[in-house]
PDB file of N, CA and C in Angstrom:
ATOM      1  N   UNK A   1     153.976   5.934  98.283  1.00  0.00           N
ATOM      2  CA  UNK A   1     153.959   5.588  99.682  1.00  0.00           C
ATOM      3  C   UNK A   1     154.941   4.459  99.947  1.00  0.00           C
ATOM      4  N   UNK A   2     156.027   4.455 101.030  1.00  0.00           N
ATOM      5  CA  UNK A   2     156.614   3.861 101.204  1.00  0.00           C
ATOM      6  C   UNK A   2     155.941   2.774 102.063  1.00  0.00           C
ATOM      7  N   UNK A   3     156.313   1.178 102.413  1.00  0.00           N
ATOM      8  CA  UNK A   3     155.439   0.355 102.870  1.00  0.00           C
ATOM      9  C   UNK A   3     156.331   0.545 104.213  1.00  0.00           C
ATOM     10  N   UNK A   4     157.078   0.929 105.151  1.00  0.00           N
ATOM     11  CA  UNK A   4     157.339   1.325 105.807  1.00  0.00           C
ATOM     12  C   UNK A   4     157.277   2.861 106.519  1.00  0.00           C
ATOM     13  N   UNK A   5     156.244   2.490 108.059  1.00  0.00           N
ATOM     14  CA  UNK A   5     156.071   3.795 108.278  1.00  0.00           C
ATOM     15  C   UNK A   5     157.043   4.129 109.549  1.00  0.00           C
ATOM     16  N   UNK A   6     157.447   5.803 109.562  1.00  0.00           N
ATOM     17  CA  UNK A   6     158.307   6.205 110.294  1.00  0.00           C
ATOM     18  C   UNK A   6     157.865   5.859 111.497  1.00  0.00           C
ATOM     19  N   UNK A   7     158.777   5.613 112.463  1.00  0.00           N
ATOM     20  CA  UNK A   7     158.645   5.107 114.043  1.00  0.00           C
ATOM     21  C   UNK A   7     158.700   6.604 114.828  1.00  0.00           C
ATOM     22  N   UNK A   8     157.481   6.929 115.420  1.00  0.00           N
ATOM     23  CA  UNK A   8     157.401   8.156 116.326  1.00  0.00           C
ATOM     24  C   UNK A   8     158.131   7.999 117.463  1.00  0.00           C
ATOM     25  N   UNK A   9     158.897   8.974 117.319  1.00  0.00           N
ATOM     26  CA  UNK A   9     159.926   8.956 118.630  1.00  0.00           C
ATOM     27  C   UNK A   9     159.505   9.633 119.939  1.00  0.00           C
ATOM     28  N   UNK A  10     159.370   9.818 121.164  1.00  0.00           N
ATOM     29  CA  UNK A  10     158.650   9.799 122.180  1.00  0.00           C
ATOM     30  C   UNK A  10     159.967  10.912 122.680  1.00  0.00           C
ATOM     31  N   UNK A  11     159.237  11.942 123.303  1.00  0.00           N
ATOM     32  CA  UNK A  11     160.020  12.898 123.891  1.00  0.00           C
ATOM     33  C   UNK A  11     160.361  12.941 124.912  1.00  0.00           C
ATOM     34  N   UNK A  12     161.854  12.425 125.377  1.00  0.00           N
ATOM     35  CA  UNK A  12     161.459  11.173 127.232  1.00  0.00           C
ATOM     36  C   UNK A  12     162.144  12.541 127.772  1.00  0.00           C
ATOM     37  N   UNK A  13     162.586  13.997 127.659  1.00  0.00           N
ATOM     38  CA  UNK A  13     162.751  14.965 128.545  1.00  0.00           C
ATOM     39  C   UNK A  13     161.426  15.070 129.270  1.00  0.00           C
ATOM     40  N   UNK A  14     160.784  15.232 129.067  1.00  0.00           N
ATOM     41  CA  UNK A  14     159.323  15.867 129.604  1.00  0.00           C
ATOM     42  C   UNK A  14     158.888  14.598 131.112  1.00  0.00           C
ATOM     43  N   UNK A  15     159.331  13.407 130.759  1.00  0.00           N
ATOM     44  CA  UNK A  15     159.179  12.304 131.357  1.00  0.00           C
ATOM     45  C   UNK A  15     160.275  12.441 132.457  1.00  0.00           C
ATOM     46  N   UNK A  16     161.712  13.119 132.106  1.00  0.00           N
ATOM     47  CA  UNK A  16     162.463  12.769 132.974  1.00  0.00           C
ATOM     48  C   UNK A  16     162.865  14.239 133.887  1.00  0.00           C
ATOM     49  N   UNK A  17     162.062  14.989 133.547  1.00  0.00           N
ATOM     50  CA  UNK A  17     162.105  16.452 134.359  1.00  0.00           C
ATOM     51  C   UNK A  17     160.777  15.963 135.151  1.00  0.00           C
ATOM     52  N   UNK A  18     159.823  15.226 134.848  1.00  0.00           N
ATOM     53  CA  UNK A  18     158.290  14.612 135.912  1.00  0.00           C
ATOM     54  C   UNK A  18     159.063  13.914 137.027  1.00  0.00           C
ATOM     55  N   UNK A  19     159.893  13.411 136.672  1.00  0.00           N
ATOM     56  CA  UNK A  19     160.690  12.194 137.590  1.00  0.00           C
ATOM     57  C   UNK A  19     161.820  13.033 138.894  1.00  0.00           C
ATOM     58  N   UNK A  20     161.940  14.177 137.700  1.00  0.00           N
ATOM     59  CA  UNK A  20     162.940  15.056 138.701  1.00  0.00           C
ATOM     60  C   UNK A  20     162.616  15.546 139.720  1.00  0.00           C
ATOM     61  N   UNK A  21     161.182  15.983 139.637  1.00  0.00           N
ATOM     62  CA  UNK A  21     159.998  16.915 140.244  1.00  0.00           C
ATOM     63  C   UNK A  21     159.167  15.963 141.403  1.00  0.00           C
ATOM     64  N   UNK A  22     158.741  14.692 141.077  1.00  0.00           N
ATOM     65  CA  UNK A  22     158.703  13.781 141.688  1.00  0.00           C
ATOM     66  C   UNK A  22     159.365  13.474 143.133  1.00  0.00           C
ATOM     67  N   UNK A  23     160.829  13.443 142.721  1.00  0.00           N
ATOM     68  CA  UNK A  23     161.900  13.143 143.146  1.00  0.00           C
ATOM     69  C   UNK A  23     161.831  13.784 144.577  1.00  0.00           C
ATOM     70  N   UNK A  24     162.146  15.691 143.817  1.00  0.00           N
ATOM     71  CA  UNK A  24     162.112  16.785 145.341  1.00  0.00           C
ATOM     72  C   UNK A  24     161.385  16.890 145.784  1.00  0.00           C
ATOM     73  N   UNK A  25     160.042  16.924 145.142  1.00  0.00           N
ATOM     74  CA  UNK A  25     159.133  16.694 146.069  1.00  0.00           C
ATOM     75  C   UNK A  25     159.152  15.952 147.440  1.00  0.00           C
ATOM     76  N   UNK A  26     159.342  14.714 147.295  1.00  0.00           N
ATOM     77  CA  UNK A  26     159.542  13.534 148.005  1.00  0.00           C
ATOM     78  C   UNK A  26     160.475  13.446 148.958  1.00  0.00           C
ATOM     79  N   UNK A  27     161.817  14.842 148.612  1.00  0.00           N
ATOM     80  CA  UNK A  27     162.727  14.800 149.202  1.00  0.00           C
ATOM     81  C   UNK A  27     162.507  16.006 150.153  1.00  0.00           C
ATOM     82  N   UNK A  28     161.834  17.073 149.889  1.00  0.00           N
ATOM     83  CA  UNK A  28     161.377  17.959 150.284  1.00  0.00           C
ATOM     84  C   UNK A  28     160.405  17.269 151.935  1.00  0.00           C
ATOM     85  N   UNK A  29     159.680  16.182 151.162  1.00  0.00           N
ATOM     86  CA  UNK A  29     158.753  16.158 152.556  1.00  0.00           C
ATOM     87  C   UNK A  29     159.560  15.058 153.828  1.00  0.00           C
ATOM     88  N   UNK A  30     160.527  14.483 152.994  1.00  0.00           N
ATOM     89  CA  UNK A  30     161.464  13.587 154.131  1.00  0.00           C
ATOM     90  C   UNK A  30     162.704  14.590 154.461  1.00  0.00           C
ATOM     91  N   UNK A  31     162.336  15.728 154.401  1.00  0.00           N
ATOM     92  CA  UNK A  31     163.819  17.056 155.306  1.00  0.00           C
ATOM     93  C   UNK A  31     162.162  17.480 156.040  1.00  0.00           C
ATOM     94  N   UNK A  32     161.217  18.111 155.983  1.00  0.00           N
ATOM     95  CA  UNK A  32     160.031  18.282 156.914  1.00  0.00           C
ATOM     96  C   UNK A  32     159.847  17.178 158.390  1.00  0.00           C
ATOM     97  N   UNK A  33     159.714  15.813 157.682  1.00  0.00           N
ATOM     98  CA  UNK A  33     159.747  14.904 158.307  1.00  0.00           C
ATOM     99  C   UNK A  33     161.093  14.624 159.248  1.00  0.00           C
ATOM    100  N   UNK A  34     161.920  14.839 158.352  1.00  0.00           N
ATOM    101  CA  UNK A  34     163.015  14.109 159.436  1.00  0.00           C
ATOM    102  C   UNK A  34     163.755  15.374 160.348  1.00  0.00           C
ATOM    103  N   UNK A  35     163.113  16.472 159.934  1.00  0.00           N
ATOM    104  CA  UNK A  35     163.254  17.993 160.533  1.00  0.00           C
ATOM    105  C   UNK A  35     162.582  17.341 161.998  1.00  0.00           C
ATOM    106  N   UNK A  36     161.376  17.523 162.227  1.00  0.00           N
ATOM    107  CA  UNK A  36     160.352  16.806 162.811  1.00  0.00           C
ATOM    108  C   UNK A  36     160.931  16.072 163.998  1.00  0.00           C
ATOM    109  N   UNK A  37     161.222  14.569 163.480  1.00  0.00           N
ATOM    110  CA  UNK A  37     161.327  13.788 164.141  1.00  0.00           C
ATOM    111  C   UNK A  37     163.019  14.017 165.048  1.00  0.00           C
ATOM    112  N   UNK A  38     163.787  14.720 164.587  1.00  0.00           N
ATOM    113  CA  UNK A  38     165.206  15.254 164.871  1.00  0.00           C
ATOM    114  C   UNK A  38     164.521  16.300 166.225  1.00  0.00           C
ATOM    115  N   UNK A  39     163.938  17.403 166.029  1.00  0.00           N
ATOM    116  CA  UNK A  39     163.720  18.027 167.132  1.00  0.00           C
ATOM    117  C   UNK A  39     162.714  17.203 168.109  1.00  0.00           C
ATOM    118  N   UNK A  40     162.150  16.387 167.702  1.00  0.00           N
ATOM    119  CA  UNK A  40     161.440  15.652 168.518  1.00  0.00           C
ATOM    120  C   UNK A  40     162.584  14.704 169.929  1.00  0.00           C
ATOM    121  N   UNK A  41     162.683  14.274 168.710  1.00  0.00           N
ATOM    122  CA  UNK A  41     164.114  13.074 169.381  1.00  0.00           C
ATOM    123  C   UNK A  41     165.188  13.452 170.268  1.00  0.00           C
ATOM    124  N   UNK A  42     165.248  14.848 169.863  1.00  0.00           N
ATOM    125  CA  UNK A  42     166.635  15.729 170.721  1.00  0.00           C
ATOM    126  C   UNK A  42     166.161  15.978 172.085  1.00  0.00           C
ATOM    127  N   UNK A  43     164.971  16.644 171.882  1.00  0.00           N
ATOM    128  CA  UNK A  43     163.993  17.039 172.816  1.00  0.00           C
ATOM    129  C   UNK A  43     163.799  15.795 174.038  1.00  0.00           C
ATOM    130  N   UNK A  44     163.736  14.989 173.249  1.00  0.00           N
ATOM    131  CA  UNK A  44     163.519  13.638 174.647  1.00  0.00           C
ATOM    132  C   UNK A  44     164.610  13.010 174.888  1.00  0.00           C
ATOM    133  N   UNK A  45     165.617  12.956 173.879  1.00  0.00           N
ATOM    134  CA  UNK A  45     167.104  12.089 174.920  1.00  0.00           C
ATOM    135  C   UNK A  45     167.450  13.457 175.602  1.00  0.00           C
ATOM    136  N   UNK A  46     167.669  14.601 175.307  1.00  0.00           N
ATOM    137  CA  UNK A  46     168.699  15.419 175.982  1.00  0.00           C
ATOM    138  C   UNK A  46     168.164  15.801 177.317  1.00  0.00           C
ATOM    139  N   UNK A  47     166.442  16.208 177.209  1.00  0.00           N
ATOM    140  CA  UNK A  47     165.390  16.711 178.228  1.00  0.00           C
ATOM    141  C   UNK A  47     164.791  15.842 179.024  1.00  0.00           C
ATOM    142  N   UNK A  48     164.346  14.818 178.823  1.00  0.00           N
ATOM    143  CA  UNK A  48     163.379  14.026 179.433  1.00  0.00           C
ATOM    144  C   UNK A  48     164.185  12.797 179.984  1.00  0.00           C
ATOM    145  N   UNK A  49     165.062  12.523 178.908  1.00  0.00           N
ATOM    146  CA  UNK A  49     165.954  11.040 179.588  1.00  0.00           C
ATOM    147  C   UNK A  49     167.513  11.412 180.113  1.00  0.00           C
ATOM    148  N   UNK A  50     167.928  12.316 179.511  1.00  0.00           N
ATOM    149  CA  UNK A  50     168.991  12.644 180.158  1.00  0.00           C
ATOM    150  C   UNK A  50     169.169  14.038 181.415  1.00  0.00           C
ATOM    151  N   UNK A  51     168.009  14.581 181.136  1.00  0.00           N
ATOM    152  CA  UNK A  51     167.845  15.711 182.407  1.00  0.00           C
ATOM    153  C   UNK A  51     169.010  17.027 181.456  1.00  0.00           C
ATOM    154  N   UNK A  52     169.703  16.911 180.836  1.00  0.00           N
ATOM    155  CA  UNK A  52     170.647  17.536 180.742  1.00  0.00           C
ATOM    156  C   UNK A  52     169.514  18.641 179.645  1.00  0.00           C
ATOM    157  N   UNK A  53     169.305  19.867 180.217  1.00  0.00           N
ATOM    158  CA  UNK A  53     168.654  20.899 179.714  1.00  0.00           C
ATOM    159  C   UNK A  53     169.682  22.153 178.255  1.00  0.00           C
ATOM    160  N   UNK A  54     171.176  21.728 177.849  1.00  0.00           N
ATOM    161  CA  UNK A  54     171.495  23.021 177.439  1.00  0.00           C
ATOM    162  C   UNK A  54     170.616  23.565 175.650  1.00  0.00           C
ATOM    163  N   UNK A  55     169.394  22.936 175.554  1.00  0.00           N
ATOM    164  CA  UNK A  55     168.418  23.435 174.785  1.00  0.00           C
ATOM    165  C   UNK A  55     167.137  23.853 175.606  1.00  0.00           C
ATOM    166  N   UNK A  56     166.949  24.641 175.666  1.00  0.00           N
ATOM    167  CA  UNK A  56     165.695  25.098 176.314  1.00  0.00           C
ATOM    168  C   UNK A  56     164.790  25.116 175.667  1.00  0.00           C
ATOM    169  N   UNK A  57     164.115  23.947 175.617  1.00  0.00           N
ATOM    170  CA  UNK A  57     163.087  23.982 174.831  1.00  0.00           C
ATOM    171  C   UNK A  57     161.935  23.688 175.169  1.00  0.00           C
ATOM    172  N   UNK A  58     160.643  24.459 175.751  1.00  0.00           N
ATOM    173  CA  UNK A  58     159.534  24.333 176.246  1.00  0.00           C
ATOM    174  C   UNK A  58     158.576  24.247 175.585  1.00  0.00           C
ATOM    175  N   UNK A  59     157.358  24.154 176.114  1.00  0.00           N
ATOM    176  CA  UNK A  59     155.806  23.298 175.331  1.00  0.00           C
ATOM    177  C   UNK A  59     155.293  23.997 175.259  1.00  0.00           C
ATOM    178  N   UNK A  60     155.572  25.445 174.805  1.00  0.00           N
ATOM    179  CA  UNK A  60     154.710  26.393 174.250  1.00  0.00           C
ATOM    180  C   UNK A  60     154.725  26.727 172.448  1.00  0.00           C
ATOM    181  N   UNK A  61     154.205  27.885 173.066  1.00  0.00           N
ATOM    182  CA  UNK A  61     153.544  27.780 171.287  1.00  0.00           C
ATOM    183  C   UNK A  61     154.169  27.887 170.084  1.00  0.00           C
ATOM    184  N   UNK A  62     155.631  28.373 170.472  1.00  0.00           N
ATOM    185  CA  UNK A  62     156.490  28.245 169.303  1.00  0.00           C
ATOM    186  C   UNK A  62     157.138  27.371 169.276  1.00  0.00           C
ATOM    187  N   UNK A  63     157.023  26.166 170.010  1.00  0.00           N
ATOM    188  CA  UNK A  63     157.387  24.858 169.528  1.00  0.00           C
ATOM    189  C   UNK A  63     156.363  24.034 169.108  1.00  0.00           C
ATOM    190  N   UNK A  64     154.743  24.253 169.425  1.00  0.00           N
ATOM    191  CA  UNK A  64     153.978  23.701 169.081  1.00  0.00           C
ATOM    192  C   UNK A  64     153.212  24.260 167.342  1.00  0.00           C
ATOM    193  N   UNK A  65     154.349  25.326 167.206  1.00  0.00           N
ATOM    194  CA  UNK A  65     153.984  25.778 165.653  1.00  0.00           C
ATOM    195  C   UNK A  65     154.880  25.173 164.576  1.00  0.00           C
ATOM    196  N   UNK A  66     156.242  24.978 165.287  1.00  0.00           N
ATOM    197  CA  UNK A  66     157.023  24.446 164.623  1.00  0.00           C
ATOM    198  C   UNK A  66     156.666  23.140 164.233  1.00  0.00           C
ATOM    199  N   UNK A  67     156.412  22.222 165.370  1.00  0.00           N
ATOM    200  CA  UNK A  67     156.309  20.445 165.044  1.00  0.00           C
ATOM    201  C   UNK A  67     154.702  20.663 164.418  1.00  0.00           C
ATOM    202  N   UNK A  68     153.886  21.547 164.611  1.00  0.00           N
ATOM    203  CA  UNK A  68     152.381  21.266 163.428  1.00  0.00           C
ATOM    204  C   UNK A  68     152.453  21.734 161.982  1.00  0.00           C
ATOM    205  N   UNK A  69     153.550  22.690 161.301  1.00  0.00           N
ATOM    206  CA  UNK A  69     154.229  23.384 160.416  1.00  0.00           C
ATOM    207  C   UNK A  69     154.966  22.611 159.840  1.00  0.00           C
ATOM    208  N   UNK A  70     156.149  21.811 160.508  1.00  0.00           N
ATOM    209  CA  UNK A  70     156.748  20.997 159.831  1.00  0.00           C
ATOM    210  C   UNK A  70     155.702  19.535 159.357  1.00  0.00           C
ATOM    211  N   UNK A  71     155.234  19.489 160.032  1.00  0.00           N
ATOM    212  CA  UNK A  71     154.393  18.038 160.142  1.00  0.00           C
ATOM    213  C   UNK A  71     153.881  18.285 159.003  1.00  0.00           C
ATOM    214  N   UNK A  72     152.399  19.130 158.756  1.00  0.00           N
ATOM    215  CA  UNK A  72     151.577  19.383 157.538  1.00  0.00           C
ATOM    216  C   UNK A  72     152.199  19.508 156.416  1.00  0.00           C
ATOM    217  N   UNK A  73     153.433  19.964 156.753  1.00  0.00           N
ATOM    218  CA  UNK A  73     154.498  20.822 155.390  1.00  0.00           C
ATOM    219  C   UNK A  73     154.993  19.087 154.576  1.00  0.00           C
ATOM    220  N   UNK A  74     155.410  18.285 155.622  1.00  0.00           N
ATOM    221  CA  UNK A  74     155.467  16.924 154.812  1.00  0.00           C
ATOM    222  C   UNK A  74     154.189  16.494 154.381  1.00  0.00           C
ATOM    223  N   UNK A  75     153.447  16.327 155.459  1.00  0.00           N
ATOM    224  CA  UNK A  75     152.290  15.572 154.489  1.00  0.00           C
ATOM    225  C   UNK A  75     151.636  16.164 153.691  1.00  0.00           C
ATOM    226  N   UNK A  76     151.669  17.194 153.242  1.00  0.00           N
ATOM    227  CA  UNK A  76     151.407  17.947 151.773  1.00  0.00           C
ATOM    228  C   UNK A  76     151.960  17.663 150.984  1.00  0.00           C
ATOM    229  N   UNK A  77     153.692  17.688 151.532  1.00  0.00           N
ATOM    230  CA  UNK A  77     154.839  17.235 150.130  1.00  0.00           C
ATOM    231  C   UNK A  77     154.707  15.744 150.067  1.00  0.00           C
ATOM    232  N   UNK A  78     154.413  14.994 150.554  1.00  0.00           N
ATOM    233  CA  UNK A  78     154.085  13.396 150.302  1.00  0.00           C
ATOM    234  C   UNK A  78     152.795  13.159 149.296  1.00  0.00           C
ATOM    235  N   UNK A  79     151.690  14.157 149.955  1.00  0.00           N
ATOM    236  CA  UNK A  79     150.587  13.742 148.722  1.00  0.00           C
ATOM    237  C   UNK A  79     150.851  14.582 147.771  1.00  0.00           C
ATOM    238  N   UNK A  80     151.528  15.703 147.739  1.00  0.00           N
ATOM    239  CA  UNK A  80     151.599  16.246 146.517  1.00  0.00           C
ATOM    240  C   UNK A  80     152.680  15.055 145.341  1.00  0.00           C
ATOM    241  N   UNK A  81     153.587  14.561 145.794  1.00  0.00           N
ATOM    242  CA  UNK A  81     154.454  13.672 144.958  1.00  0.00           C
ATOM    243  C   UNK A  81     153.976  12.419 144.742  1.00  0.00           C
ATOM    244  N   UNK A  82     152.622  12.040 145.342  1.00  0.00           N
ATOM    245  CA  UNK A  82     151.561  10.874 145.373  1.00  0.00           C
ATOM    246  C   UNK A  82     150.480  11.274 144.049  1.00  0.00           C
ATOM    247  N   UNK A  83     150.009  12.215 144.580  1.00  0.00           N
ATOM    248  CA  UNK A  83     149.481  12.775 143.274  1.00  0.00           C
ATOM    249  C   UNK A  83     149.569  12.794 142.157  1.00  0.00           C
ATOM    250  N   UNK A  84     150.909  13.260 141.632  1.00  0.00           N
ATOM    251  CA  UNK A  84     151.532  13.732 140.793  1.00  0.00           C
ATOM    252  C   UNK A  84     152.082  12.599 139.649  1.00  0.00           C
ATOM    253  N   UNK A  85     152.317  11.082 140.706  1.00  0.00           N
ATOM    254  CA  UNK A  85     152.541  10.121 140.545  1.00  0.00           C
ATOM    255  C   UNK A  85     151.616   9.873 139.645  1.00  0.00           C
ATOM    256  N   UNK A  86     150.355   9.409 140.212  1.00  0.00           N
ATOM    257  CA  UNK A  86     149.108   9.052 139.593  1.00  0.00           C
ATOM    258  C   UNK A  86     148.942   9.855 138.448  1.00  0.00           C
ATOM    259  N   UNK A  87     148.856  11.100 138.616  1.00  0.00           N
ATOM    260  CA  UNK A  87     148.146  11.910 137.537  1.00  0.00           C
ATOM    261  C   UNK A  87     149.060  13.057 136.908  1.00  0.00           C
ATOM    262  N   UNK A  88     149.636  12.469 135.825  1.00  0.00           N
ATOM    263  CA  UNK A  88     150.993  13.051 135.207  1.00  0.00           C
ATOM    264  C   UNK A  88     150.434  14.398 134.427  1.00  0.00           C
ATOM    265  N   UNK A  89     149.118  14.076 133.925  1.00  0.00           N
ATOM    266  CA  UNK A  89     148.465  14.594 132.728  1.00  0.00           C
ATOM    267  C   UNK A  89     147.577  16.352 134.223  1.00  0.00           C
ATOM    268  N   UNK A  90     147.418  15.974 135.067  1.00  0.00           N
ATOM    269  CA  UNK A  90     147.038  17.891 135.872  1.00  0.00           C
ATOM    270  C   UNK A  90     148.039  18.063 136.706  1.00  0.00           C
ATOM    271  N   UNK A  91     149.354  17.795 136.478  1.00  0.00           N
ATOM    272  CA  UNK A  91     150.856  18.113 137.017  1.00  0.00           C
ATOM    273  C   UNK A  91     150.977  20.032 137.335  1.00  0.00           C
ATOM    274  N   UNK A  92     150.333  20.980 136.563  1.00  0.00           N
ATOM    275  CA  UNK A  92     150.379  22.009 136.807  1.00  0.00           C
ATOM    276  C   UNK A  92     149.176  22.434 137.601  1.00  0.00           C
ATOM    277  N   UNK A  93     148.149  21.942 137.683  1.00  0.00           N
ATOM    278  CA  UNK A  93     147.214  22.167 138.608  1.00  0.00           C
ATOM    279  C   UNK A  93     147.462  21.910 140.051  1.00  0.00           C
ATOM    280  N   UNK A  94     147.636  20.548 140.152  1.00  0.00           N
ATOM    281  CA  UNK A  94     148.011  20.017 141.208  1.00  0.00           C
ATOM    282  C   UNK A  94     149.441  20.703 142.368  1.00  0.00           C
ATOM    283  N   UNK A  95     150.327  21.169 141.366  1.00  0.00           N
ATOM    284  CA  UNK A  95     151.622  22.134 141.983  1.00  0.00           C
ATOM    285  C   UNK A  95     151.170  23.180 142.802  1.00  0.00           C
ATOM    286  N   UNK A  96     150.066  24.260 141.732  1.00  0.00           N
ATOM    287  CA  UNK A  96     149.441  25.240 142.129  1.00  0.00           C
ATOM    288  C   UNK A  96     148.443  25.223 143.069  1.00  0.00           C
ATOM    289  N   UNK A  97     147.358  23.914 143.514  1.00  0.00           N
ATOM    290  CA  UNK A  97     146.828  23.952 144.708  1.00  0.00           C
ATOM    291  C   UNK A  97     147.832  23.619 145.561  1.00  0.00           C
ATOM    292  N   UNK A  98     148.936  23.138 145.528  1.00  0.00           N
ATOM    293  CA  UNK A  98     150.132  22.802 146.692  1.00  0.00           C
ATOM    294  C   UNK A  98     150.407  24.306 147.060  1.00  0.00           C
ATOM    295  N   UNK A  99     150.493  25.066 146.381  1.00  0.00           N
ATOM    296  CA  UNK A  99     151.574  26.348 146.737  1.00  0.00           C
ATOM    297  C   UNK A  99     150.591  26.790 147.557  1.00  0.00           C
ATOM    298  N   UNK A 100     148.857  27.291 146.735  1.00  0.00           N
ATOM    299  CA  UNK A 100     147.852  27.975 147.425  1.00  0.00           C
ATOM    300  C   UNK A 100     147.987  27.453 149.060  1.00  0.00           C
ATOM    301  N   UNK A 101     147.987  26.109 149.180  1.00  0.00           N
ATOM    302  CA  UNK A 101     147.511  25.372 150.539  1.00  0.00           C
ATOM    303  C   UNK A 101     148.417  25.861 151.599  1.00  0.00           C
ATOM    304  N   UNK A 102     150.343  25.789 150.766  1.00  0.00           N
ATOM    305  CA  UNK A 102     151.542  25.946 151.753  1.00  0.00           C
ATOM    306  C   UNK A 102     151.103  27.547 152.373  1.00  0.00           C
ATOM    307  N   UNK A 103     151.092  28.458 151.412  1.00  0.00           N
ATOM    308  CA  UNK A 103     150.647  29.919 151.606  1.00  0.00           C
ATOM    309  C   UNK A 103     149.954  30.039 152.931  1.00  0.00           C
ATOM    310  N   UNK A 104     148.457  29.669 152.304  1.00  0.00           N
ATOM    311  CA  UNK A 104     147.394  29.463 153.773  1.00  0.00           C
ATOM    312  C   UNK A 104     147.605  29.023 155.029  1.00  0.00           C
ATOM    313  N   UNK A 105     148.792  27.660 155.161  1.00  0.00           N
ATOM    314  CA  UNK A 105     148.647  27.459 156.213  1.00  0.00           C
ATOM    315  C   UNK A 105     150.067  28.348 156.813  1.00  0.00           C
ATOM    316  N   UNK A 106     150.786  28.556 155.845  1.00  0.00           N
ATOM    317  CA  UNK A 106     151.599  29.785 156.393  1.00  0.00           C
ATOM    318  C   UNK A 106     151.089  31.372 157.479  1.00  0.00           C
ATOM    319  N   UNK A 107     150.252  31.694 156.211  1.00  0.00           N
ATOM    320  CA  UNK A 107     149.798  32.853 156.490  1.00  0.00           C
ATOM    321  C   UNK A 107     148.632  32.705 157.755  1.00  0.00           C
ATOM    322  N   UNK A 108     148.023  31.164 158.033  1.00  0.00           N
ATOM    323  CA  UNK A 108     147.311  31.169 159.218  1.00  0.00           C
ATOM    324  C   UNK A 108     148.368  30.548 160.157  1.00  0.00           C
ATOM    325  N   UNK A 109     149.296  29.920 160.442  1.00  0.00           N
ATOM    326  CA  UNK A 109     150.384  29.768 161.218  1.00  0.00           C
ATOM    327  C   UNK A 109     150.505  31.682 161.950  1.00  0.00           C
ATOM    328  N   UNK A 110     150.943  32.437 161.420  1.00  0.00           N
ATOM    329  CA  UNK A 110     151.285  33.970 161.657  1.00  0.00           C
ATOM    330  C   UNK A 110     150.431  33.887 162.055  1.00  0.00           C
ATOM    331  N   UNK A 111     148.792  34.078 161.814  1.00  0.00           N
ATOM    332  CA  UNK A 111     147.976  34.996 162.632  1.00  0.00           C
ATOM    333  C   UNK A 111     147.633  34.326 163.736  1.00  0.00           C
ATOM    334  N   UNK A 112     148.100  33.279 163.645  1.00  0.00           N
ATOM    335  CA  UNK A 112     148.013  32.373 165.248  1.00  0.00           C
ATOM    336  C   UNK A 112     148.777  32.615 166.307  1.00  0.00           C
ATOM    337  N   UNK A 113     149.767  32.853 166.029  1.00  0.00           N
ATOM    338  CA  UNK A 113     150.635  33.086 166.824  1.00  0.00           C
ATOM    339  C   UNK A 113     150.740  34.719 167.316  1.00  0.00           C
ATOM    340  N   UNK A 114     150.676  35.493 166.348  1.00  0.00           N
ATOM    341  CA  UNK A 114     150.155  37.207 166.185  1.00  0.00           C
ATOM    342  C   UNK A 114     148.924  37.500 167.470  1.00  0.00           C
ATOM    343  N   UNK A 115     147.718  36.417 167.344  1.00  0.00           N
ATOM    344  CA  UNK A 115     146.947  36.711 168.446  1.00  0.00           C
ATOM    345  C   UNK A 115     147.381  36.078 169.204  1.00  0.00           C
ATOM    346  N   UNK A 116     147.667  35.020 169.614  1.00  0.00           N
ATOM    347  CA  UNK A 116     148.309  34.338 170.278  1.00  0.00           C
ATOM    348  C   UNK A 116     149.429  35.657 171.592  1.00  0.00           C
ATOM    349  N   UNK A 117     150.071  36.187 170.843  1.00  0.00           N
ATOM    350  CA  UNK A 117     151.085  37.273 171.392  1.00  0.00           C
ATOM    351  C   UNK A 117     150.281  38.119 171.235  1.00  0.00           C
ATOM    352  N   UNK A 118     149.334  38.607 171.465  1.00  0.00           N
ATOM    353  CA  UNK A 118     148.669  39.910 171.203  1.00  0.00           C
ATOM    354  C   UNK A 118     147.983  39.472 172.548  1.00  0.00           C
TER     355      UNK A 118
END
């Protein structure tokens, strides 16, 4: 036995693809967000303060699907990269209730609007 023991080397890919993932996430929910706040913002200098209408954009329901769609769609991608933060070790769990949730509120977005137009 040698009186020197080998130094375990730590596998920092795994660490720096978490960081990557992290990352889009995060970036993912500030293009939702700043999606958001861009049609918001356009909407009131061009419409409301400047009168000047060449977006027609009214307060019905396909604008009120868009700004509740984009909205949820960030704050999912914010706690999902909050999450993920915290708890490195159910990183594949946690992805997979993200996708289930995006799905659902997808697929109930459509049937809202489906009866909605029906």
């Amino acid at each position: 036995m040698s009186k020197y023991k080998k130094k375990i080397q730590k596998d920092t890919s795994s660490y720096e693809t978490d960081i990557r993932l992290e990352r889009s996430i995060e970036y993912m929910g500030w293009f939702y967000l700043l999606a958001v706040v861009g049609l918001l913002s356009v909407w009131l200098i061009f419409d409301a303060i400047l009168d000047v209408s060449f977006i027609d954009l009214q307060p019905n329901v396909y604008t009120f699907t868009f700004i509740a769609f984009t909205g949820t769609a960030s704050a999912f991608s914010f706690a999902l990269g909050w999450n993920i933060k915290n708890n490195r070790e159910k990183k594949k769990q946690l992805v997979y209730d993200w996708l289930i949730a995006q799905f659902m509120l997808c697929i109930f977005a459509i049937f809202v609007l489906a009866i909605y137009q029906w």
